[in-house]
C-alpha atoms as a PDB file:
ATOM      1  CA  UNK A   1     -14.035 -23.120  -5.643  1.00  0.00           C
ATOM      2  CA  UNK A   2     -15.087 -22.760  -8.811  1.00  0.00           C
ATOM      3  CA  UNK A   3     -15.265 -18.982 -10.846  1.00  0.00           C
ATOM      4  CA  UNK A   4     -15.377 -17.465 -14.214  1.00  0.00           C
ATOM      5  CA  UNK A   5     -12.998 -15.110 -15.285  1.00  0.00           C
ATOM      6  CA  UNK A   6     -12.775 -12.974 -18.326  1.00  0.00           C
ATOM      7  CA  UNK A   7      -8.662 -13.025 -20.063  1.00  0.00           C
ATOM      8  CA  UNK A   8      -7.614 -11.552 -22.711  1.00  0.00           C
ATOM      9  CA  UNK A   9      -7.162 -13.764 -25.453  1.00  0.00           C
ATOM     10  CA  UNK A  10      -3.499 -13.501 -26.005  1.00  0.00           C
ATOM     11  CA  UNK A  11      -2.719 -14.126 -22.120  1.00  0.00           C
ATOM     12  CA  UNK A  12      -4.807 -17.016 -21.986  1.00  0.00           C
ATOM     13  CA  UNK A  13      -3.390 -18.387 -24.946  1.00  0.00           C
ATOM     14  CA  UNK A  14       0.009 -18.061 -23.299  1.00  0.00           C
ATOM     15  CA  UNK A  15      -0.833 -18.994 -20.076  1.00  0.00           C
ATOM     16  CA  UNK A  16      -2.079 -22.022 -21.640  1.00  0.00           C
ATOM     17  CA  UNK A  17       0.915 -22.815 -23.760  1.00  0.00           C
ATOM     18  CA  UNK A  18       3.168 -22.044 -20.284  1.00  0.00           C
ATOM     19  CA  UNK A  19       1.074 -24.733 -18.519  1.00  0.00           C
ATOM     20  CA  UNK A  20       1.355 -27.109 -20.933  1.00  0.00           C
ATOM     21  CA  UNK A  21       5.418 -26.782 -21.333  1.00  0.00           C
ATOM     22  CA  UNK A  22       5.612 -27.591 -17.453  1.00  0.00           C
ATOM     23  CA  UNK A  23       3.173 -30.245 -17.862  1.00  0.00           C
ATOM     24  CA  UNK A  24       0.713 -28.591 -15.644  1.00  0.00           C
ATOM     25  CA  UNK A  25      -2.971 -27.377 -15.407  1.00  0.00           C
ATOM     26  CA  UNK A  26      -3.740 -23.831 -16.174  1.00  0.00           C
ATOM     27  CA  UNK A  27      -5.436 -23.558 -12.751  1.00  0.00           C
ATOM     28  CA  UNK A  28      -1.996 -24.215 -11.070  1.00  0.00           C
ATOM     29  CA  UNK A  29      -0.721 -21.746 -13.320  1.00  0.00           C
ATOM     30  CA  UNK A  30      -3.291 -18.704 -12.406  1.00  0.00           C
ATOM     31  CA  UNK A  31      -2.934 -19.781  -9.095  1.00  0.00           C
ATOM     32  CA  UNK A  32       0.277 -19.523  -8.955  1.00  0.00           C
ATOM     33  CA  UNK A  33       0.792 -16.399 -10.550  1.00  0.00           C
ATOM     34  CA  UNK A  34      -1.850 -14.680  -8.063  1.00  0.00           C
ATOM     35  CA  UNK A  35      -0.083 -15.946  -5.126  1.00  0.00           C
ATOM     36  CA  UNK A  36       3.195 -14.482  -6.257  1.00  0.00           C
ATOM     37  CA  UNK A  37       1.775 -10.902  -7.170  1.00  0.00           C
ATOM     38  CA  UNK A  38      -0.469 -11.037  -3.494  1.00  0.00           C
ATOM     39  CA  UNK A  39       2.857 -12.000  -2.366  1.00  0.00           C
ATOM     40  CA  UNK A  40       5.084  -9.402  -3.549  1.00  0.00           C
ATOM     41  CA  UNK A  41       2.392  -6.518  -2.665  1.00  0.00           C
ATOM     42  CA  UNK A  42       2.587  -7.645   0.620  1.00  0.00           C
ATOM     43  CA  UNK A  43       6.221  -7.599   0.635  1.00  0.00           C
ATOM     44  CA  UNK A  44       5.973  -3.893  -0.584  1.00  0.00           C
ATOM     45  CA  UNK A  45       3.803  -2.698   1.476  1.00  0.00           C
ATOM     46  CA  UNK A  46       5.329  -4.135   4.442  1.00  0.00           C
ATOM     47  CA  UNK A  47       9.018  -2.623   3.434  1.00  0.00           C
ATOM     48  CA  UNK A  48       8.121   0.739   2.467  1.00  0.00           C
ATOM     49  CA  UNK A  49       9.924   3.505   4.499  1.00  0.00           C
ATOM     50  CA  UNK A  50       7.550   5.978   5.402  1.00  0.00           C
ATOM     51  CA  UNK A  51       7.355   9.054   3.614  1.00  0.00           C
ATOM     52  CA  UNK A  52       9.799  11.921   4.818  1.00  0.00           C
ATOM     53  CA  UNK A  53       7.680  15.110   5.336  1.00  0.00           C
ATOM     54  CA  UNK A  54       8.700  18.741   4.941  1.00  0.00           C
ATOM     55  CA  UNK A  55       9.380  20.935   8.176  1.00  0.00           C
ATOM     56  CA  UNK A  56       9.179  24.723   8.495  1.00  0.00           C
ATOM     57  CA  UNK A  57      10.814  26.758  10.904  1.00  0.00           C
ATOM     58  CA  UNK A  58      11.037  25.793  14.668  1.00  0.00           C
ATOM     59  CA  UNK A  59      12.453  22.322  16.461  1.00  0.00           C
ATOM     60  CA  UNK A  60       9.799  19.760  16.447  1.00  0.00           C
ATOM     61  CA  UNK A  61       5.975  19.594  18.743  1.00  0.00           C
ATOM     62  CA  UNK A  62       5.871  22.086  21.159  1.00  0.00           C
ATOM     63  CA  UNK A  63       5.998  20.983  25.129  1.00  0.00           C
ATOM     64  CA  UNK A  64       2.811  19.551  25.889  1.00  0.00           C
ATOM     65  CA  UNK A  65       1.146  18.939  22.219  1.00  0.00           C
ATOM     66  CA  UNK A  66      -0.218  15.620  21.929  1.00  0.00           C
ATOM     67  CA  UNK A  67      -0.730  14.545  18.895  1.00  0.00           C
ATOM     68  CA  UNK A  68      -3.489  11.941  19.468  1.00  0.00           C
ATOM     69  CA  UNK A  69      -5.618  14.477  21.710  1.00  0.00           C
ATOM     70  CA  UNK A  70      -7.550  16.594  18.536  1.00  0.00           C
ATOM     71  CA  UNK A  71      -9.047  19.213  20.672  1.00  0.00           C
ATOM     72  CA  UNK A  72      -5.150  19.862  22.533  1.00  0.00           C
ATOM     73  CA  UNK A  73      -3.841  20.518  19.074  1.00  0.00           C
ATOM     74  CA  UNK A  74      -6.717  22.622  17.778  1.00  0.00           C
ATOM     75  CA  UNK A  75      -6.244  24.490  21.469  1.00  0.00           C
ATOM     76  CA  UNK A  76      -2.834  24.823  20.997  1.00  0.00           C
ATOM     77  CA  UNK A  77      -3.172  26.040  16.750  1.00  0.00           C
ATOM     78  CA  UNK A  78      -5.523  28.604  17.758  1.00  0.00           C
ATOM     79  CA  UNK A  79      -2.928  30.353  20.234  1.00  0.00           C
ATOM     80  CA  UNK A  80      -0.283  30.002  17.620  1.00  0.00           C
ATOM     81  CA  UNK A  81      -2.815  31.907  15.160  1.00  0.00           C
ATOM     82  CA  UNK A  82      -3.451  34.330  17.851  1.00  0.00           C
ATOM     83  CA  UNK A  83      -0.036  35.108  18.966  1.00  0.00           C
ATOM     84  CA  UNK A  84       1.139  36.114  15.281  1.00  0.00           C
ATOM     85  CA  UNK A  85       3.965  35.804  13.560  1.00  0.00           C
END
């Protein structure tokens, strides 16, 4: 597939000298380059431990609380609101 692209002049010129010194085209060498940044974002993503979140008072969901039924949670927030501290 063919496509334009708009480099900074400085990069290309590099990119152009680095494809050259490995007796290459600069095709190879953007494609290349895209595949390993795609690749290592991937990698990243895929690797990341989630995010530990902060906890206040108590031990953990109450009996019964589901967390993927919305309305059961909202039920059981509004007694928690209504029963005070």
């Amino acid at each position: 597939m063919r496509t334009t692209v708009r480099l900074d002049d400085d990069i290309l010129e590099e990119a152009k000298r680095y494809a050259l010194d490995r007796g290459t085209t600069l095709t190879a060498v953007l494609e290349e380059a895209l595949r390993e940044l795609l690749a290592r974002r991937g990698q990243r993503a895929a690797g990341a431990e989630p995010p530990l979140l902060p906890t206040f008072r108590g031990r953990g969901l109450r009996p019964g609380v589901d967390l993927h039924d919305t309305d059961a949670l909202l039920d059981a927030l509004e007694v928690a609101e209504d029963a005070g501290p």
